[in-house]
PDB file of N, CA and C in Angstrom:
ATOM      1  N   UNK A   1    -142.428 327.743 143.530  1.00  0.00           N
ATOM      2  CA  UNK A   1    -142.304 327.855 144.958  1.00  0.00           C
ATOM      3  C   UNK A   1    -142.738 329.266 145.364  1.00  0.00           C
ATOM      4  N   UNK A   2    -143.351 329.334 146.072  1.00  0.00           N
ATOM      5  CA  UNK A   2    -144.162 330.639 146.926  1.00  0.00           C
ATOM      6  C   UNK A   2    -143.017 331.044 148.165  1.00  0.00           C
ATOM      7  N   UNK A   3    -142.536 332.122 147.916  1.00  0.00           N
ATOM      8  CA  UNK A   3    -142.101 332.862 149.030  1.00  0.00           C
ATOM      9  C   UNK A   3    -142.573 333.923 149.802  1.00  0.00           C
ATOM     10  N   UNK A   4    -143.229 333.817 150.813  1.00  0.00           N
ATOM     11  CA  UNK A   4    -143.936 335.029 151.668  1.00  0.00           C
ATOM     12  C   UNK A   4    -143.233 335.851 152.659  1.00  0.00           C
ATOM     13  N   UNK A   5    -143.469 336.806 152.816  1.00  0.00           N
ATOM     14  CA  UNK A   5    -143.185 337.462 154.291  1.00  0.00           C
ATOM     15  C   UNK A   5    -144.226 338.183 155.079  1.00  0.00           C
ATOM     16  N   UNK A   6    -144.519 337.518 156.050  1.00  0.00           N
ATOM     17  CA  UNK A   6    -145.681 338.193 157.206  1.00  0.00           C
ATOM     18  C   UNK A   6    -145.249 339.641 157.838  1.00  0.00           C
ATOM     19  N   UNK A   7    -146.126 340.428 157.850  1.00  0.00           N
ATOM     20  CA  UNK A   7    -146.257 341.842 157.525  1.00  0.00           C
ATOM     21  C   UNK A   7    -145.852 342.286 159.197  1.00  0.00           C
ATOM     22  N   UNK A   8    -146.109 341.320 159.874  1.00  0.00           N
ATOM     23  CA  UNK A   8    -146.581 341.517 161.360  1.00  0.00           C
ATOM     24  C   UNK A   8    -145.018 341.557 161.751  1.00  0.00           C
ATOM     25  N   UNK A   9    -143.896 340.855 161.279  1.00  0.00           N
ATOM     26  CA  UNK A   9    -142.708 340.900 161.651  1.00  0.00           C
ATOM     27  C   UNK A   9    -142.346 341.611 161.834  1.00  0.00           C
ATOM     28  N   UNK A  10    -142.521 343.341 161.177  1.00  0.00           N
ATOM     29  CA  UNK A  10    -142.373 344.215 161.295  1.00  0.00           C
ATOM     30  C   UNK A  10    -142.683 345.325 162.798  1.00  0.00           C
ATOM     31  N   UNK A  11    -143.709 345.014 163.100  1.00  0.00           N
ATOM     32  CA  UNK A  11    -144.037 344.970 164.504  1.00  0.00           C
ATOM     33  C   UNK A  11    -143.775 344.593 165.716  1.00  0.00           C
ATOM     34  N   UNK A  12    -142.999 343.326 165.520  1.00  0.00           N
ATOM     35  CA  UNK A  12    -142.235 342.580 166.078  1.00  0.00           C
ATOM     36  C   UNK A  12    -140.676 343.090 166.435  1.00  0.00           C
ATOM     37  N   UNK A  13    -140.622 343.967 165.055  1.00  0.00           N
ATOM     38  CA  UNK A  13    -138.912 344.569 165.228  1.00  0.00           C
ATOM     39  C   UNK A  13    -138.802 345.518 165.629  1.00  0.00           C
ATOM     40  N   UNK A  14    -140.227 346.343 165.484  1.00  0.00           N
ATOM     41  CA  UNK A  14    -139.994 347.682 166.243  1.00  0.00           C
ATOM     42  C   UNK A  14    -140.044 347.393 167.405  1.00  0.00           C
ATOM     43  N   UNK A  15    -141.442 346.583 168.498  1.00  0.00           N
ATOM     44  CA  UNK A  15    -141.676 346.359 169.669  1.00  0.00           C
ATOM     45  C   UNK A  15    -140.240 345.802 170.054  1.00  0.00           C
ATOM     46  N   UNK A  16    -139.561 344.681 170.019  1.00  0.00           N
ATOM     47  CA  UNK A  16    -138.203 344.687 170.496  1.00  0.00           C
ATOM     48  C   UNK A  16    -137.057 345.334 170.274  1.00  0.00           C
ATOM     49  N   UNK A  17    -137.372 346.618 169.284  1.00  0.00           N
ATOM     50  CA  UNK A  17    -136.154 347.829 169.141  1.00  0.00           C
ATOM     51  C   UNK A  17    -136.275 349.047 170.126  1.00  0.00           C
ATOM     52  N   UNK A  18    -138.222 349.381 170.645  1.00  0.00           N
ATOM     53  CA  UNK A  18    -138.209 349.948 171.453  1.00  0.00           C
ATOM     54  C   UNK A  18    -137.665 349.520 173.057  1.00  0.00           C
ATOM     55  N   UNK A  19    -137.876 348.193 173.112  1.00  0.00           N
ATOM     56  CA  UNK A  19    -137.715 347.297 174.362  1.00  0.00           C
ATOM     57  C   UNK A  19    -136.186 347.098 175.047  1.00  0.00           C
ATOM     58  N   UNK A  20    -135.740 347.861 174.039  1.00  0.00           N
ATOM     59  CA  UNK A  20    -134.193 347.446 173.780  1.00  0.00           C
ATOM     60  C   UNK A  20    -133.607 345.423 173.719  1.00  0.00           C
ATOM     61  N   UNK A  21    -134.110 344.669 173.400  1.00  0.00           N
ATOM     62  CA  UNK A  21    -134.463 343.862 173.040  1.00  0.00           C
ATOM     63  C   UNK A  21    -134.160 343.012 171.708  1.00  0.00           C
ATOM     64  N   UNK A  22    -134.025 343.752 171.044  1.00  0.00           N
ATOM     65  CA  UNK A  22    -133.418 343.733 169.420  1.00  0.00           C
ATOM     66  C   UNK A  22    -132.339 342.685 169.310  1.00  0.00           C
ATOM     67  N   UNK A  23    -131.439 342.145 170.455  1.00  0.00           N
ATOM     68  CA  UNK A  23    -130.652 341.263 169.702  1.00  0.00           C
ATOM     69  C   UNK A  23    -130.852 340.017 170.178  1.00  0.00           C
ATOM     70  N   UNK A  24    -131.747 339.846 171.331  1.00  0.00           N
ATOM     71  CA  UNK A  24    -132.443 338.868 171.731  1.00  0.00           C
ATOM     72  C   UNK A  24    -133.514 338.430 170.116  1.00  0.00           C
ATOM     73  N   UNK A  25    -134.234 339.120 170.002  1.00  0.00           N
ATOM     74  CA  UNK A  25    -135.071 338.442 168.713  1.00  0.00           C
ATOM     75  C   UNK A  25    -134.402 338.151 166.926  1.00  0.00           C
ATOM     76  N   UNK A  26    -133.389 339.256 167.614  1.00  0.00           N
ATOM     77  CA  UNK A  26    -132.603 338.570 166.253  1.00  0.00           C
ATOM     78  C   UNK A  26    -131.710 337.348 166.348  1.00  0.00           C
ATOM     79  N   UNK A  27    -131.408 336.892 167.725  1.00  0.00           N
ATOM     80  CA  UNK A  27    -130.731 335.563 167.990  1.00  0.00           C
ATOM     81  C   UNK A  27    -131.829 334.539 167.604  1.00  0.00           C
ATOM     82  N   UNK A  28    -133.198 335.004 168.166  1.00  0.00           N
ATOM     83  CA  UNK A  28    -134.238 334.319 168.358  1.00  0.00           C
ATOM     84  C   UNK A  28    -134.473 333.091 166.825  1.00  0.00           C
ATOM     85  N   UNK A  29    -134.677 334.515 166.379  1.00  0.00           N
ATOM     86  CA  UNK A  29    -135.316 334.746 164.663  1.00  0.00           C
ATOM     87  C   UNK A  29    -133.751 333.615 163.989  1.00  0.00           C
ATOM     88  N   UNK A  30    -132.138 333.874 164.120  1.00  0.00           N
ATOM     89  CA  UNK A  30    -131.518 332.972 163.482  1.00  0.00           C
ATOM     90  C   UNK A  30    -131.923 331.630 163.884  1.00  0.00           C
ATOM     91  N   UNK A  31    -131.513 331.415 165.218  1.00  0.00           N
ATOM     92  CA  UNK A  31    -131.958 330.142 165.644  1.00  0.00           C
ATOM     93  C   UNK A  31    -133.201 329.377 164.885  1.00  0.00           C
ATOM     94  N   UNK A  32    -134.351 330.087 164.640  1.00  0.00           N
ATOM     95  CA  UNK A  32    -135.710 329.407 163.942  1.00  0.00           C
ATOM     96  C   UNK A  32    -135.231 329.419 162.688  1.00  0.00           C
ATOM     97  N   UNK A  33    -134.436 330.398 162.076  1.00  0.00           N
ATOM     98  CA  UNK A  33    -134.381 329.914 160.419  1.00  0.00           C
ATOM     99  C   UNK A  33    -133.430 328.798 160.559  1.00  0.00           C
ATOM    100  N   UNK A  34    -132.673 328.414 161.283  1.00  0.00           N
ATOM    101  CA  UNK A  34    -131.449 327.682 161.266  1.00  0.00           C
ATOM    102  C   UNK A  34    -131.983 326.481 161.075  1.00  0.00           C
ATOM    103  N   UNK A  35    -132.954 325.926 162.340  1.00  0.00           N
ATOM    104  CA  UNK A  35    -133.691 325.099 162.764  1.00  0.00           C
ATOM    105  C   UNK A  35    -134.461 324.589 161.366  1.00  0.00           C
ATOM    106  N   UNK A  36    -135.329 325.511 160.964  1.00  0.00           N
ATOM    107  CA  UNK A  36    -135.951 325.319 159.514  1.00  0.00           C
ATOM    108  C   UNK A  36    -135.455 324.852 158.256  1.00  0.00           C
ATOM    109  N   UNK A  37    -134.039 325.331 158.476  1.00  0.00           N
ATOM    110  CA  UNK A  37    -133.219 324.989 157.094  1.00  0.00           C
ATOM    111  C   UNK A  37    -132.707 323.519 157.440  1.00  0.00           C
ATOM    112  N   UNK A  38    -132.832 323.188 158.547  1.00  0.00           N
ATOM    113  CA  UNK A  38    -132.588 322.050 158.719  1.00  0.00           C
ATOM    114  C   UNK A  38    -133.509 320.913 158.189  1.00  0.00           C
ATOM    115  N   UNK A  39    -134.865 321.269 158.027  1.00  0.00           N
ATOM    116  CA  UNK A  39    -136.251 320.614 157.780  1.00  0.00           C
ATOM    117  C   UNK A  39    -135.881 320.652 155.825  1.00  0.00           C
ATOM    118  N   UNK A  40    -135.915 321.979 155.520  1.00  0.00           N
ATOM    119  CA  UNK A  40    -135.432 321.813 154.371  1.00  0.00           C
ATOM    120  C   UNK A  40    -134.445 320.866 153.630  1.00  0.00           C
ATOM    121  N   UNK A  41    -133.398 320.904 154.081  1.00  0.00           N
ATOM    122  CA  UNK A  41    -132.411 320.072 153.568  1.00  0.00           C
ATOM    123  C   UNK A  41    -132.465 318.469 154.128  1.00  0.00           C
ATOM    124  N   UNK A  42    -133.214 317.728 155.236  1.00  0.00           N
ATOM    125  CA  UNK A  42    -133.954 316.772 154.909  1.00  0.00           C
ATOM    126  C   UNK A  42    -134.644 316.372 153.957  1.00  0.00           C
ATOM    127  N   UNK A  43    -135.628 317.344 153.908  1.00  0.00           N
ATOM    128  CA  UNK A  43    -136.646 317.197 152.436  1.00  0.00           C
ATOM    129  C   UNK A  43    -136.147 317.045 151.246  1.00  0.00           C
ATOM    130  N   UNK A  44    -134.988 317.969 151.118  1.00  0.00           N
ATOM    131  CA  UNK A  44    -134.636 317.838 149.798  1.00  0.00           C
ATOM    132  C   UNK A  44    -133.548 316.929 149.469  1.00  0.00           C
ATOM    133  N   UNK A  45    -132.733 316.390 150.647  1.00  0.00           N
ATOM    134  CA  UNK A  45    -131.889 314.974 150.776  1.00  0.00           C
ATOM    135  C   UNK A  45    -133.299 313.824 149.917  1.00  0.00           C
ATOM    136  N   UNK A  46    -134.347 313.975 150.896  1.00  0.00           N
ATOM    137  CA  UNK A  46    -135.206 312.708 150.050  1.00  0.00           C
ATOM    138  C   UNK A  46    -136.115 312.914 149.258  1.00  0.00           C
ATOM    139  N   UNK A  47    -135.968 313.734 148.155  1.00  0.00           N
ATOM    140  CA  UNK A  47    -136.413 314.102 146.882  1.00  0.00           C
ATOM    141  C   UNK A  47    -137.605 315.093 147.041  1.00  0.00           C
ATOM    142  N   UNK A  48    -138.171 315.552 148.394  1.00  0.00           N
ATOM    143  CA  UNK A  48    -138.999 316.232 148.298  1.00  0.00           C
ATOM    144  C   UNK A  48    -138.746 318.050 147.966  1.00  0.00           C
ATOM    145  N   UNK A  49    -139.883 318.623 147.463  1.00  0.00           N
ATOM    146  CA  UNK A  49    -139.747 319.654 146.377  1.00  0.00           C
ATOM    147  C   UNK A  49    -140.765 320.577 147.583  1.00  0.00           C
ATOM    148  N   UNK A  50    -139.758 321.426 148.126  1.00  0.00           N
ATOM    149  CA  UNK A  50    -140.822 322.667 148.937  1.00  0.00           C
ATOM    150  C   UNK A  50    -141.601 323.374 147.926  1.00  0.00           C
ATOM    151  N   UNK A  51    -143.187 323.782 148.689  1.00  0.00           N
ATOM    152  CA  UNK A  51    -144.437 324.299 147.944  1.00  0.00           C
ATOM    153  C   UNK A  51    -144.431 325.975 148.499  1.00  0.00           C
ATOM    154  N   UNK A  52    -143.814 326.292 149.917  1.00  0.00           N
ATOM    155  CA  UNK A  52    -144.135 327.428 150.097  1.00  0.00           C
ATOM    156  C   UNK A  52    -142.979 327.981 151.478  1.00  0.00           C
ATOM    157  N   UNK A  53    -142.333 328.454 151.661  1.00  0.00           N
ATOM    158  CA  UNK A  53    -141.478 329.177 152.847  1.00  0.00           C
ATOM    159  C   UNK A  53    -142.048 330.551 152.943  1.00  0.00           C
ATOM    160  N   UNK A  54    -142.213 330.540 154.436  1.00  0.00           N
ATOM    161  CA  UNK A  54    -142.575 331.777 154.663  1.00  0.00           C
ATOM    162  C   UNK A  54    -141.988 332.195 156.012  1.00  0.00           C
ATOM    163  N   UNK A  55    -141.884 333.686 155.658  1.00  0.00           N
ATOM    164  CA  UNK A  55    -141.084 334.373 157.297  1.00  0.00           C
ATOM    165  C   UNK A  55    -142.093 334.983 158.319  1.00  0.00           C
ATOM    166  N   UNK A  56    -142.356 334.736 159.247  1.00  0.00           N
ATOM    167  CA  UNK A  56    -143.301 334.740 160.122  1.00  0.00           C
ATOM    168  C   UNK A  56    -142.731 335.458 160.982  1.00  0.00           C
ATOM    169  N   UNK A  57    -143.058 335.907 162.366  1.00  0.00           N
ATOM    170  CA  UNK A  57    -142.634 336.758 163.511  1.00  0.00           C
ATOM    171  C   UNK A  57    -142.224 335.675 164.247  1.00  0.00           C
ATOM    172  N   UNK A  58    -141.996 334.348 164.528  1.00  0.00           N
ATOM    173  CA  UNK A  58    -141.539 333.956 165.161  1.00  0.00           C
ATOM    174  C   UNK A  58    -140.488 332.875 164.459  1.00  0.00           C
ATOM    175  N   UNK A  59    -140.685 333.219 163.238  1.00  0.00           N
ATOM    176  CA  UNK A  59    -139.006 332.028 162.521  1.00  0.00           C
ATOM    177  C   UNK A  59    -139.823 332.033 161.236  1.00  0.00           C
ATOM    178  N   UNK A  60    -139.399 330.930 160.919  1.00  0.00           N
ATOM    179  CA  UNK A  60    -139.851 330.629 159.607  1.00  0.00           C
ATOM    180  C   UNK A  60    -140.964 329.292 159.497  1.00  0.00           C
ATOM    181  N   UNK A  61    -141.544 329.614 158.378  1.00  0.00           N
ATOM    182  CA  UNK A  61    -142.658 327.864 157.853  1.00  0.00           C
ATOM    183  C   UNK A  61    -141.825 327.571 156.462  1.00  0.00           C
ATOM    184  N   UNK A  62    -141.965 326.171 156.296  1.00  0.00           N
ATOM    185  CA  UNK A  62    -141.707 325.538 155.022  1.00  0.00           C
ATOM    186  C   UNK A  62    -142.570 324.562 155.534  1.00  0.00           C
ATOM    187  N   UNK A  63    -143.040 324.279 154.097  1.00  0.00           N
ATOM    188  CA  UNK A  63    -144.037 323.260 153.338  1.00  0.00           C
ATOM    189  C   UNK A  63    -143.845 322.567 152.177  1.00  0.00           C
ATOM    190  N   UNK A  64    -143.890 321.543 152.172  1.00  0.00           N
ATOM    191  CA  UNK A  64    -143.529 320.587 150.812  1.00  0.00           C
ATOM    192  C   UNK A  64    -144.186 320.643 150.250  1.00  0.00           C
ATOM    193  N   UNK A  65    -144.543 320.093 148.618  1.00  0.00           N
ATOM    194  CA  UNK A  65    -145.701 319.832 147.783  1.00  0.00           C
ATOM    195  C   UNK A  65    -145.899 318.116 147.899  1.00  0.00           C
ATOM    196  N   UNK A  66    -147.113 317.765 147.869  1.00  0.00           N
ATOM    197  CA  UNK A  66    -147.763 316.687 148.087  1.00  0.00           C
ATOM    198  C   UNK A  66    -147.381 316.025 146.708  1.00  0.00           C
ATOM    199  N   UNK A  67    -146.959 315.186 145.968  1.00  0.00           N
ATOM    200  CA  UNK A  67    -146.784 314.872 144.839  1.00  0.00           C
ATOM    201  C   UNK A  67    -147.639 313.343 144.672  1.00  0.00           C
ATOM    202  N   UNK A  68    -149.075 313.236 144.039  1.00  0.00           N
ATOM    203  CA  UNK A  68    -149.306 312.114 143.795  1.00  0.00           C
ATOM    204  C   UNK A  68    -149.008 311.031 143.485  1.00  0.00           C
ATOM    205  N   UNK A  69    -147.595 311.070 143.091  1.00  0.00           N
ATOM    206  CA  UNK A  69    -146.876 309.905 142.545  1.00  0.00           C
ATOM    207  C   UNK A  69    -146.045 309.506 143.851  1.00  0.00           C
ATOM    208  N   UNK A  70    -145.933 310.083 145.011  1.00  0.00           N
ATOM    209  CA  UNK A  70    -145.793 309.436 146.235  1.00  0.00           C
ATOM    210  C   UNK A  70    -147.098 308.762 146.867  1.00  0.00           C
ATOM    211  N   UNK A  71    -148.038 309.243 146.627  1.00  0.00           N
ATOM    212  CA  UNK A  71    -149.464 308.701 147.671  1.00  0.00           C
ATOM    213  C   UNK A  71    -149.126 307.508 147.081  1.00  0.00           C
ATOM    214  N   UNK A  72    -149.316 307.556 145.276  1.00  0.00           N
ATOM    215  CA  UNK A  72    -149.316 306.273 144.727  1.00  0.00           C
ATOM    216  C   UNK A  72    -147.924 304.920 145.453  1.00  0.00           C
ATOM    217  N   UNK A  73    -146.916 305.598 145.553  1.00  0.00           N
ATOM    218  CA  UNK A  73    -145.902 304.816 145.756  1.00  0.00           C
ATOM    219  C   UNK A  73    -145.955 304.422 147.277  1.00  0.00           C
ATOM    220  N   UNK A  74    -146.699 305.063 147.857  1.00  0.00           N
ATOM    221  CA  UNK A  74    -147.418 304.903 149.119  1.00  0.00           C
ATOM    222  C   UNK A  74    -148.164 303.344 148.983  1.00  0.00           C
ATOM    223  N   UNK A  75    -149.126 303.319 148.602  1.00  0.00           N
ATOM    224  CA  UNK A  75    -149.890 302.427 148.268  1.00  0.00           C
ATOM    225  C   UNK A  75    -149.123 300.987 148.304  1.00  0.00           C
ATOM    226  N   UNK A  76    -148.420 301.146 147.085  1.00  0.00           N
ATOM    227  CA  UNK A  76    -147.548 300.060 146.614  1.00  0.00           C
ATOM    228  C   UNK A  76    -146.680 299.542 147.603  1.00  0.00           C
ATOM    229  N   UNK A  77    -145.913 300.874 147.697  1.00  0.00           N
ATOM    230  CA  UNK A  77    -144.347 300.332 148.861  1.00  0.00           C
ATOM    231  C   UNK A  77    -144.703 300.167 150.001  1.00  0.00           C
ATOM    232  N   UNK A  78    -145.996 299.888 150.758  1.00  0.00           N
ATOM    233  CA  UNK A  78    -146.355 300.206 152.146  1.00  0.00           C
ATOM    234  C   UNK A  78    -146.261 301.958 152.696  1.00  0.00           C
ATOM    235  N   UNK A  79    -145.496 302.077 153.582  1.00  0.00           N
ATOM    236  CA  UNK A  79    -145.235 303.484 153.883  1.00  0.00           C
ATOM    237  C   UNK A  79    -144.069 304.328 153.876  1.00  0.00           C
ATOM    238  N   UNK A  80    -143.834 304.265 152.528  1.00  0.00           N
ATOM    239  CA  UNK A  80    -142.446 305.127 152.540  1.00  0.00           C
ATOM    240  C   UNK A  80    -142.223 306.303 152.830  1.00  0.00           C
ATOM    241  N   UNK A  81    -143.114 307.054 151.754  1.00  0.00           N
ATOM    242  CA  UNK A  81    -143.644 308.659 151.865  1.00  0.00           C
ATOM    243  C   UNK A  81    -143.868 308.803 153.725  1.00  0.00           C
ATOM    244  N   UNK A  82    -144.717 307.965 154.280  1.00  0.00           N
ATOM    245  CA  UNK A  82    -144.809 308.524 155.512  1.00  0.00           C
ATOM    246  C   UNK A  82    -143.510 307.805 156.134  1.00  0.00           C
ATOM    247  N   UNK A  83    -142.575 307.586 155.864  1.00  0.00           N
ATOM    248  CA  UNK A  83    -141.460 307.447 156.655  1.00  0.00           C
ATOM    249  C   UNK A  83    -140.170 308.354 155.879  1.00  0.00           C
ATOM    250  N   UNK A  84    -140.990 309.543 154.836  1.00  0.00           N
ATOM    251  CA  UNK A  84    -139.863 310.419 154.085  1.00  0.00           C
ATOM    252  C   UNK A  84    -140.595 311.730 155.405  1.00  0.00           C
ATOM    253  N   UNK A  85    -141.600 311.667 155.385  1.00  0.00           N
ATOM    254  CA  UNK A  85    -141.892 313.189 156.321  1.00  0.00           C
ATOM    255  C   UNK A  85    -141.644 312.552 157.587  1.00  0.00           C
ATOM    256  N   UNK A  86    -141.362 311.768 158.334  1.00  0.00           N
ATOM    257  CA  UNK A  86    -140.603 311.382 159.795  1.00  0.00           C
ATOM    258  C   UNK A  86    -139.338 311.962 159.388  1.00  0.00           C
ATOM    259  N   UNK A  87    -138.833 311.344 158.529  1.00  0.00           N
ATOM    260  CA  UNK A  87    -137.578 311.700 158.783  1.00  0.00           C
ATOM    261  C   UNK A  87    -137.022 313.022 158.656  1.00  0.00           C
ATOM    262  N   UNK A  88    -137.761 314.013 158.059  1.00  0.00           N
ATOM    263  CA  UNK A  88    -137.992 315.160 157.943  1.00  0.00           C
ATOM    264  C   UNK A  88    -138.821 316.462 159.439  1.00  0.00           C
ATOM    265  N   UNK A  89    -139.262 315.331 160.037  1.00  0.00           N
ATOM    266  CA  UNK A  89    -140.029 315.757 161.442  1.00  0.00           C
ATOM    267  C   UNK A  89    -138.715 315.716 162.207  1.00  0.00           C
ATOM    268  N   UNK A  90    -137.691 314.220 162.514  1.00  0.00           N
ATOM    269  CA  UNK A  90    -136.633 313.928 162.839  1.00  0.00           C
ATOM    270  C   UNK A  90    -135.771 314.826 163.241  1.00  0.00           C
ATOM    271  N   UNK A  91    -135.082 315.160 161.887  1.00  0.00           N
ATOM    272  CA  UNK A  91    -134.442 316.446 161.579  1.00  0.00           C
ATOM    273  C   UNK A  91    -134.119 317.344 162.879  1.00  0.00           C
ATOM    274  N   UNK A  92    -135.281 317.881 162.956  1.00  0.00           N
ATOM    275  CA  UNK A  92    -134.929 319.123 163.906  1.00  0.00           C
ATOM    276  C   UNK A  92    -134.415 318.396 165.238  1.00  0.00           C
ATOM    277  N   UNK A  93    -134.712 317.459 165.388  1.00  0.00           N
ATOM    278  CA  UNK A  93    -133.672 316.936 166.843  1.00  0.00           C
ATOM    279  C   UNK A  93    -131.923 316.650 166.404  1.00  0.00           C
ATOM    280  N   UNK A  94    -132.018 316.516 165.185  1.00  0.00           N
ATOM    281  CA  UNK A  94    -130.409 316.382 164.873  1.00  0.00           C
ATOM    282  C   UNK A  94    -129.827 318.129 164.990  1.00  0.00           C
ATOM    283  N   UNK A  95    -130.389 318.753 164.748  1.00  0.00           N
ATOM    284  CA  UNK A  95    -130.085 320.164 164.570  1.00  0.00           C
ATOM    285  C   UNK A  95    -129.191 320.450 166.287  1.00  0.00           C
TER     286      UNK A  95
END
């Protein structure tokens, strides 16, 4: 699993530390990881295996890994896999 952090965030913390601003983007910033971890723990409720999280200036990204042995089970089962990333899209309205 790849963990990143975008460089630019940093810019982000000064511009709203000069702004006086600072606890507005840090409410901001929980709220989006909150939101995200929510996407996560969908995914990983239905067996999917994150490929990459990253912290960005405006929250966070997560990304799953594509696992061929779903396309395949795709195939077979009709559309499961695409009814494992709905329910994972879902998510953030339960949040």
């Amino acid at each position: 699993m790849l963990f990143r952090i975008d460089l630019k965030i940093f810019l982000f913390i000064v511009l709203f530390y000069f702004t006086n601003q600072i606890e507005i983007y840090a409410m901001i910033m929980f709220f989006a990881i909150l939101h995200e971890l929510g996407h996560l723990i969908a995914g990983l409720l239905l067996g999917m295996k994150p490929q990459k999280i990253e912290i960005v200036p405006y929250g966070l990204s997560i990304s799953f890994k594509l696992m061929t042995n779903d396309y395949n089970k795709k195939i077979r089962n009709g559309n499961k896999f695409e009814l494992k990333k709905i329910l994972v899209a879902i998510s953030r309205t339960i949040n």
